[in-house]
N, C-alpha and C. Protein backbone atom coordinates (compact mmCIF):
# COMPACT_ATOMS: atom_id res chain seq x y z
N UNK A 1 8.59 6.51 17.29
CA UNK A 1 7.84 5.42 16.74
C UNK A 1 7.22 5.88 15.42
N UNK A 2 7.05 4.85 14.39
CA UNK A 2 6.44 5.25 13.09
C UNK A 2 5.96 4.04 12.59
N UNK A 3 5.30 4.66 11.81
CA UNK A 3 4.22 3.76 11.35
C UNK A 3 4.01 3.72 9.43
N UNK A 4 3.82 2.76 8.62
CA UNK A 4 4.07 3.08 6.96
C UNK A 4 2.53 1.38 6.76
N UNK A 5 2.31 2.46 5.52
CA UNK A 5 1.38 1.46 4.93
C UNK A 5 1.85 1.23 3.41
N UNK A 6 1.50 0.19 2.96
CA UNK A 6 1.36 0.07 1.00
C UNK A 6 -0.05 0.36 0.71
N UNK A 7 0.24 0.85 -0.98
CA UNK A 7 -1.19 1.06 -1.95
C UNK A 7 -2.22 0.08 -1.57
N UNK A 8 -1.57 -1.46 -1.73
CA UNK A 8 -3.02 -2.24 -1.76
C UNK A 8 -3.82 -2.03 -0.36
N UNK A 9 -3.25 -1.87 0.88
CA UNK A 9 -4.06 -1.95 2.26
C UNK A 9 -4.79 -0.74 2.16
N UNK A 10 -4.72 0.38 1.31
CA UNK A 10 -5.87 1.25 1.02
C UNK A 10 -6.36 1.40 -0.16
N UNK A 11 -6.20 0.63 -1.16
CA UNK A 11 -6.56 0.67 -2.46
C UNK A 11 -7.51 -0.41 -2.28
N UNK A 12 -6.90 -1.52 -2.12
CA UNK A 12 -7.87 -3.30 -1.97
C UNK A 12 -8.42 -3.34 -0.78
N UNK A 13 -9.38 -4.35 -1.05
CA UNK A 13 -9.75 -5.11 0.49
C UNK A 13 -10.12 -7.04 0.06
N UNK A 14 -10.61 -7.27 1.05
CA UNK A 14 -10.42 -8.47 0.50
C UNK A 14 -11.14 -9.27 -0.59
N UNK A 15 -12.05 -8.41 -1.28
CA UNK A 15 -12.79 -9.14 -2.48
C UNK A 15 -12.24 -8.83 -3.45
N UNK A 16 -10.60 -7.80 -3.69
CA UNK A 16 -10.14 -8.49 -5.24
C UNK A 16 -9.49 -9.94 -4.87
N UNK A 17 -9.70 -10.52 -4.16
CA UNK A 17 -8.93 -11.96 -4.47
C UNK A 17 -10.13 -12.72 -4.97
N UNK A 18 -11.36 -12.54 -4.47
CA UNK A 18 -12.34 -13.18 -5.78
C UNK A 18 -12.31 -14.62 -5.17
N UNK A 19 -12.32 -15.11 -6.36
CA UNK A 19 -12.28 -16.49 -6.28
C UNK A 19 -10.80 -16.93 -6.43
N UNK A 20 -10.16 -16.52 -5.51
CA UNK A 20 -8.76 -17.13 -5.20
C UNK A 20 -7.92 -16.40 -6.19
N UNK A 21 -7.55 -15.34 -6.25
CA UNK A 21 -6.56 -14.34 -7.46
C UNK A 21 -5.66 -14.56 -6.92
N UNK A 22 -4.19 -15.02 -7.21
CA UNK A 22 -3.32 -15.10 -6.74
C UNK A 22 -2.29 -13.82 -6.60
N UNK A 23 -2.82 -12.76 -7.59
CA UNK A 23 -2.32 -12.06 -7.57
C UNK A 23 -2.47 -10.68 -6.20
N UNK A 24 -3.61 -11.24 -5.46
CA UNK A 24 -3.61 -10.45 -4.75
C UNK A 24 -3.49 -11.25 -3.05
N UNK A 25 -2.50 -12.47 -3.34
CA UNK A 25 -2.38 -13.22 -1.90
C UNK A 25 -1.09 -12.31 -1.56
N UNK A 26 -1.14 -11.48 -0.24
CA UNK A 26 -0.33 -10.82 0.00
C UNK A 26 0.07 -10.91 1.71
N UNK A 27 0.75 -10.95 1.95
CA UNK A 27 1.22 -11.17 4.13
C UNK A 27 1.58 -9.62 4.43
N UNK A 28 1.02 -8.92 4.74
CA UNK A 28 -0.35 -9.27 5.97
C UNK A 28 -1.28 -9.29 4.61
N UNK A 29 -2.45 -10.63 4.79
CA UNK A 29 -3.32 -10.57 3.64
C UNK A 29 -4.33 -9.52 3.70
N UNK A 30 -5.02 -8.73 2.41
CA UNK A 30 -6.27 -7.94 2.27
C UNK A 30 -7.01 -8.34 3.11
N UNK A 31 -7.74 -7.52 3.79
CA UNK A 31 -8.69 -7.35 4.82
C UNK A 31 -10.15 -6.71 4.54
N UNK A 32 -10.80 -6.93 5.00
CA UNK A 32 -12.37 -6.18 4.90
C UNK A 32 -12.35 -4.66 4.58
N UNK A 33 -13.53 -4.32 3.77
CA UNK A 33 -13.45 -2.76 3.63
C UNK A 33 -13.45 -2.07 4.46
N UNK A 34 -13.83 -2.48 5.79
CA UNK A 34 -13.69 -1.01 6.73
C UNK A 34 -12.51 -1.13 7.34
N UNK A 35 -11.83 -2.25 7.52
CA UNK A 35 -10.23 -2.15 7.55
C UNK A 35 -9.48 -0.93 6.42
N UNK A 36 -10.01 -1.56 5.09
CA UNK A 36 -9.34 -0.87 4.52
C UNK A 36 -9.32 0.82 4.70
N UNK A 37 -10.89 1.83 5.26
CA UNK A 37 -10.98 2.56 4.94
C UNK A 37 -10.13 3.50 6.47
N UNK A 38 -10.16 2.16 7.73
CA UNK A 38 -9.31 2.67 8.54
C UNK A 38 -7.60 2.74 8.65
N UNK A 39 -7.38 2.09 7.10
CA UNK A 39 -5.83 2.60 6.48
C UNK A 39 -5.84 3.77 5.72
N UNK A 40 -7.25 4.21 5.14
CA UNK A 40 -7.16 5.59 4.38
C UNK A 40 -7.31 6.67 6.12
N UNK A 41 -7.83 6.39 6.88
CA UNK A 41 -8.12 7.43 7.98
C UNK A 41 -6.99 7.28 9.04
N UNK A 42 -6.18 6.30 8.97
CA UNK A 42 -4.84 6.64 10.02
C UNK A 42 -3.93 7.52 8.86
N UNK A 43 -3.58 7.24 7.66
CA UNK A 43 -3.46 8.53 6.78
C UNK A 43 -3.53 9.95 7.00
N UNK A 44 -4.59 10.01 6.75
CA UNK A 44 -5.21 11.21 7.10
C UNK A 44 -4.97 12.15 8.20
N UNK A 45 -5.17 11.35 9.67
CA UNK A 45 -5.39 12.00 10.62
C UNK A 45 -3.87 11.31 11.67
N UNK A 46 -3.06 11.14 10.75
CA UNK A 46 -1.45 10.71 11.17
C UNK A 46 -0.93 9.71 11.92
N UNK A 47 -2.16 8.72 11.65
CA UNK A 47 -1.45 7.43 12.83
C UNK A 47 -0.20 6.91 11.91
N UNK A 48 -0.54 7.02 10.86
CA UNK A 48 0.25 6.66 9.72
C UNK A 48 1.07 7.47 9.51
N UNK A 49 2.50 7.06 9.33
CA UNK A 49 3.48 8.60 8.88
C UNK A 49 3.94 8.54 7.23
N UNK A 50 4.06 7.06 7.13
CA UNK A 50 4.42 7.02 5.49
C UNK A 50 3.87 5.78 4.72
N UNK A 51 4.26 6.12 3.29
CA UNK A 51 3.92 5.21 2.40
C UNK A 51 4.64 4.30 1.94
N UNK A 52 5.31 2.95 1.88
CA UNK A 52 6.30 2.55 1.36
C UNK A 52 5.66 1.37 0.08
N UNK A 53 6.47 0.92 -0.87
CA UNK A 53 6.05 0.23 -1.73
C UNK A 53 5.87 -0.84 -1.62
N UNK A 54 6.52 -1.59 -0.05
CA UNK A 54 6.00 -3.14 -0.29
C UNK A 54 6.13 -3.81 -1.21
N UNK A 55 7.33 -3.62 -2.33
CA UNK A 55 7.67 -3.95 -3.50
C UNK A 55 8.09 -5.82 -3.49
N UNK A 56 7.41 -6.28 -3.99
CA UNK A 56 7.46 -7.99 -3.40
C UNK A 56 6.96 -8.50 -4.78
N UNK A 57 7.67 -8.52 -5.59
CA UNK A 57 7.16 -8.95 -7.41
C UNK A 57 7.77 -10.46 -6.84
N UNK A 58 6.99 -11.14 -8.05
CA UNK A 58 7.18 -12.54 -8.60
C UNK A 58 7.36 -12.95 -9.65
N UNK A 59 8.22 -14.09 -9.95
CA UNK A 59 7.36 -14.34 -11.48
C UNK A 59 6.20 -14.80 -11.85
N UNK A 60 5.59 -14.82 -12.81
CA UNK A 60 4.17 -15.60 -13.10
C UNK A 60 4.06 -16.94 -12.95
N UNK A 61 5.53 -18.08 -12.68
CA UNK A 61 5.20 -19.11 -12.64
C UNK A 61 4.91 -19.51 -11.41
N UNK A 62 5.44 -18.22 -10.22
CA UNK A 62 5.23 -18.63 -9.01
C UNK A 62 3.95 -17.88 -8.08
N UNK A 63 2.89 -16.87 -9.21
CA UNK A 63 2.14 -16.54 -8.80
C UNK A 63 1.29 -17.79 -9.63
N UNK A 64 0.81 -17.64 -10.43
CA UNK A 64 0.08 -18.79 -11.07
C UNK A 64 -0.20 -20.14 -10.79
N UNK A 65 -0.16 -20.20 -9.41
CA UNK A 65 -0.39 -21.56 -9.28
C UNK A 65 -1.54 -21.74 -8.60
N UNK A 66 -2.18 -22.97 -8.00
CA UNK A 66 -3.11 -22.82 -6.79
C UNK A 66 -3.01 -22.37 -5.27
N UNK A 67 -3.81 -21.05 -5.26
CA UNK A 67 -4.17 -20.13 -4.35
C UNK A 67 -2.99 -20.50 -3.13
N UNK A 68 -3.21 -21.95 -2.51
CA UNK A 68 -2.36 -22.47 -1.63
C UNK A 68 -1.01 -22.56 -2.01
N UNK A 69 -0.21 -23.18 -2.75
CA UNK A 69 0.76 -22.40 -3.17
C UNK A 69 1.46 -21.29 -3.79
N UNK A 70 0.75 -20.61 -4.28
CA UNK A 70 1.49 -19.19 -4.79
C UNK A 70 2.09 -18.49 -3.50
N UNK A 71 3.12 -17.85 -4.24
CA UNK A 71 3.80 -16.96 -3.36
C UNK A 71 3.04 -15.93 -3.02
N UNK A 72 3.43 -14.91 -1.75
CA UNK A 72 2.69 -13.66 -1.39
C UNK A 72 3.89 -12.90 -1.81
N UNK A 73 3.08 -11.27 -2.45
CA UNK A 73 3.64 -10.83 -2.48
C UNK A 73 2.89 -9.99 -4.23
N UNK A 74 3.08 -8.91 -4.42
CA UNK A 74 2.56 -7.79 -4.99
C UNK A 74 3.60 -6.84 -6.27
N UNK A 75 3.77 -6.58 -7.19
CA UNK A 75 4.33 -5.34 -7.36
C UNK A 75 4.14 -4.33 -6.92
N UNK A 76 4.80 -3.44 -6.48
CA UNK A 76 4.73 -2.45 -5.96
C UNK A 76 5.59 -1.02 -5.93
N UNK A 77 6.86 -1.42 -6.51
CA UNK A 77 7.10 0.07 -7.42
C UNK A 77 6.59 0.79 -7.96
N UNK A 78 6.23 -0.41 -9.21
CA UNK A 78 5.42 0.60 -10.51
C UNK A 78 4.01 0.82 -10.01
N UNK A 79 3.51 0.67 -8.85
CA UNK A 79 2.20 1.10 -8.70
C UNK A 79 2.13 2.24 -7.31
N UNK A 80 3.42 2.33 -6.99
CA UNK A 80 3.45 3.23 -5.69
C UNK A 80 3.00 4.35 -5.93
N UNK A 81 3.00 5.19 -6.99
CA UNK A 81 2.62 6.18 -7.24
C UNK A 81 1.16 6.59 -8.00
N UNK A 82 0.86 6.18 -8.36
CA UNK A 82 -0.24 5.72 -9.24
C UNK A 82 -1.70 5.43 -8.25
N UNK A 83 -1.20 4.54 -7.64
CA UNK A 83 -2.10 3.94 -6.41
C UNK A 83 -1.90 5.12 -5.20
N UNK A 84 -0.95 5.73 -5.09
CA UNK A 84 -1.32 6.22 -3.73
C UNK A 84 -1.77 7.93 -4.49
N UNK A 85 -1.74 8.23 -5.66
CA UNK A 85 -2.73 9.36 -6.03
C UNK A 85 -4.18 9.50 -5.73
N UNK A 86 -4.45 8.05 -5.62
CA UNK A 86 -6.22 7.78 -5.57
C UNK A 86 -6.57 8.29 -4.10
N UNK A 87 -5.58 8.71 -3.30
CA UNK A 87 -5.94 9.42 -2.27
C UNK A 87 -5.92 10.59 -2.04
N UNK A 88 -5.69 11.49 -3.22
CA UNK A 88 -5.88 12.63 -3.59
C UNK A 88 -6.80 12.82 -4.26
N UNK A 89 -7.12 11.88 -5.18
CA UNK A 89 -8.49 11.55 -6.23
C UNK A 89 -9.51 11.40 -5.77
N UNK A 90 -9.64 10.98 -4.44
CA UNK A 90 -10.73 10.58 -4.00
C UNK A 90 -11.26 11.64 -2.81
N UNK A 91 -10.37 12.96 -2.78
CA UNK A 91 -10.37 13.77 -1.64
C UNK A 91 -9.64 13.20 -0.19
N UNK A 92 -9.13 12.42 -0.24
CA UNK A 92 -8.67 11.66 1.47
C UNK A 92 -7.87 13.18 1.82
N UNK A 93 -6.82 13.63 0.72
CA UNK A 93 -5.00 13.64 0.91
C UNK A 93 -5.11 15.12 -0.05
N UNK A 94 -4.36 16.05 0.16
CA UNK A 94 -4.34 16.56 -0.61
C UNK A 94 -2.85 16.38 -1.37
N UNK A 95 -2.89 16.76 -2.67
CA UNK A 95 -1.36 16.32 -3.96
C UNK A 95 -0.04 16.25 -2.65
N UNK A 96 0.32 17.90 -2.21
CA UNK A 96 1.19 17.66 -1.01
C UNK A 96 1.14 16.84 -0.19
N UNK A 97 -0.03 16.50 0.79
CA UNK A 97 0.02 15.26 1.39
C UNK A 97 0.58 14.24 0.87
N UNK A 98 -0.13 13.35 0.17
CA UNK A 98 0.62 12.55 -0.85
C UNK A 98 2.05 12.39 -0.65
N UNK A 99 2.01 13.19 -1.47
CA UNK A 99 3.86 13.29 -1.56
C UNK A 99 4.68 13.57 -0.51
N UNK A 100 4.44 14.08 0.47
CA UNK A 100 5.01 13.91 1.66
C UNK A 100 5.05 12.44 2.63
N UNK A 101 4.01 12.04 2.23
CA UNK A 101 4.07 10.57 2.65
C UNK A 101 4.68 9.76 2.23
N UNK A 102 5.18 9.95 0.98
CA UNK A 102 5.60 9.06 0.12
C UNK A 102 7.54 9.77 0.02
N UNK A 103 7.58 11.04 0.08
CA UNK A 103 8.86 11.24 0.55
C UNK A 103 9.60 11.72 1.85
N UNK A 104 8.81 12.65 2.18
CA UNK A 104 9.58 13.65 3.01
C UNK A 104 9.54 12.85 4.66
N UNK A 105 8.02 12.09 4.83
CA UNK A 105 7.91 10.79 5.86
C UNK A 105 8.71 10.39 6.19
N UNK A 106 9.23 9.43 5.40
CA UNK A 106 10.21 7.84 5.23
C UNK A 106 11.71 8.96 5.29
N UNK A 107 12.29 9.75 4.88
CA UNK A 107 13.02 10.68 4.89
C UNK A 107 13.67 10.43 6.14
N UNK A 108 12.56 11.50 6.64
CA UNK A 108 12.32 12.08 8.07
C UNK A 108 12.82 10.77 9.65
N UNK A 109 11.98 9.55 8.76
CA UNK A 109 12.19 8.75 9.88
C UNK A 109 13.65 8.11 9.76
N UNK A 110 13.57 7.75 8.20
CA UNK A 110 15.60 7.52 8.47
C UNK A 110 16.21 8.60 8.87
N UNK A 111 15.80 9.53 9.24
CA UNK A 111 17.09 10.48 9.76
C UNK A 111 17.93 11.02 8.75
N UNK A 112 17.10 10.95 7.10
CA UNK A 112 17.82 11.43 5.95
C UNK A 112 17.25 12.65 5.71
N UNK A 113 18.12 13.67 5.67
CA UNK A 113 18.15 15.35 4.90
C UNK A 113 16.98 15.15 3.52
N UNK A 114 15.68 16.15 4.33
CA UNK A 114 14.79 16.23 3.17
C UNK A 114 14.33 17.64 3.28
N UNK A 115 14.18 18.11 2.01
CA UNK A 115 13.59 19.49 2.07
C UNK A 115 12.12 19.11 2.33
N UNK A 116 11.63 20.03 3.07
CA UNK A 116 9.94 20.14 3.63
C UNK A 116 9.48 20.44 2.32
């Protein structure tokens, strides 16, 4: 059994959507901060095995609309890395951690050849 989170469920919680940001209507939607900080601590202490990007871009005409219609959904390539440093930045993870979550994890669970 395994388990993978994205940047925003430990980066965000639910007050960057503000007053309705569309950019941050996402399924499963942002959740409260201590949700969020119990996605930095299954991390940590391995409930969590990896990181994946949740890569779910849009265009702007289909995020830009009202809250109720916009699509869900995030970039998440170009921020996979970037965003999941802040858990090294912030002390959670150390650099190796990190990066093991983000490769050697997801690797591991496909059953794909990764150097440790």
């Amino acid at each position: 059994m395994s388990c993978d989170t994205a940047p925003p469920y430990f980066t965000l919680n639910e007050s960057a959507i503000g007053d309705y940001r569309t950019f941050a209507k996402l399924s499963p939607p942002l959740r409260s901060e201590s949700d969020r900080q119990a996605v930095v601590q299954g991390l940590v202490d391995g409930t969590i095995d990896a990181i994946a990007s949740d890569h779910a871009p849009w265009d702007q005409d289909s995020k830009r609309l009202p809250f109720s219609s916009a699509t869900y959904g995030i970039v998440g390539l170009e921020t996979l890395l970037p965003l999941s440093l802040e858990l090294y930045h912030n002390r959670h993870l150390s650099l190796l951690e990190v990066l093991r979550h983000l490769t050697v994890a997801p690797a591991s669970i496909l059953r794909l050849e990764a150097a440790p």
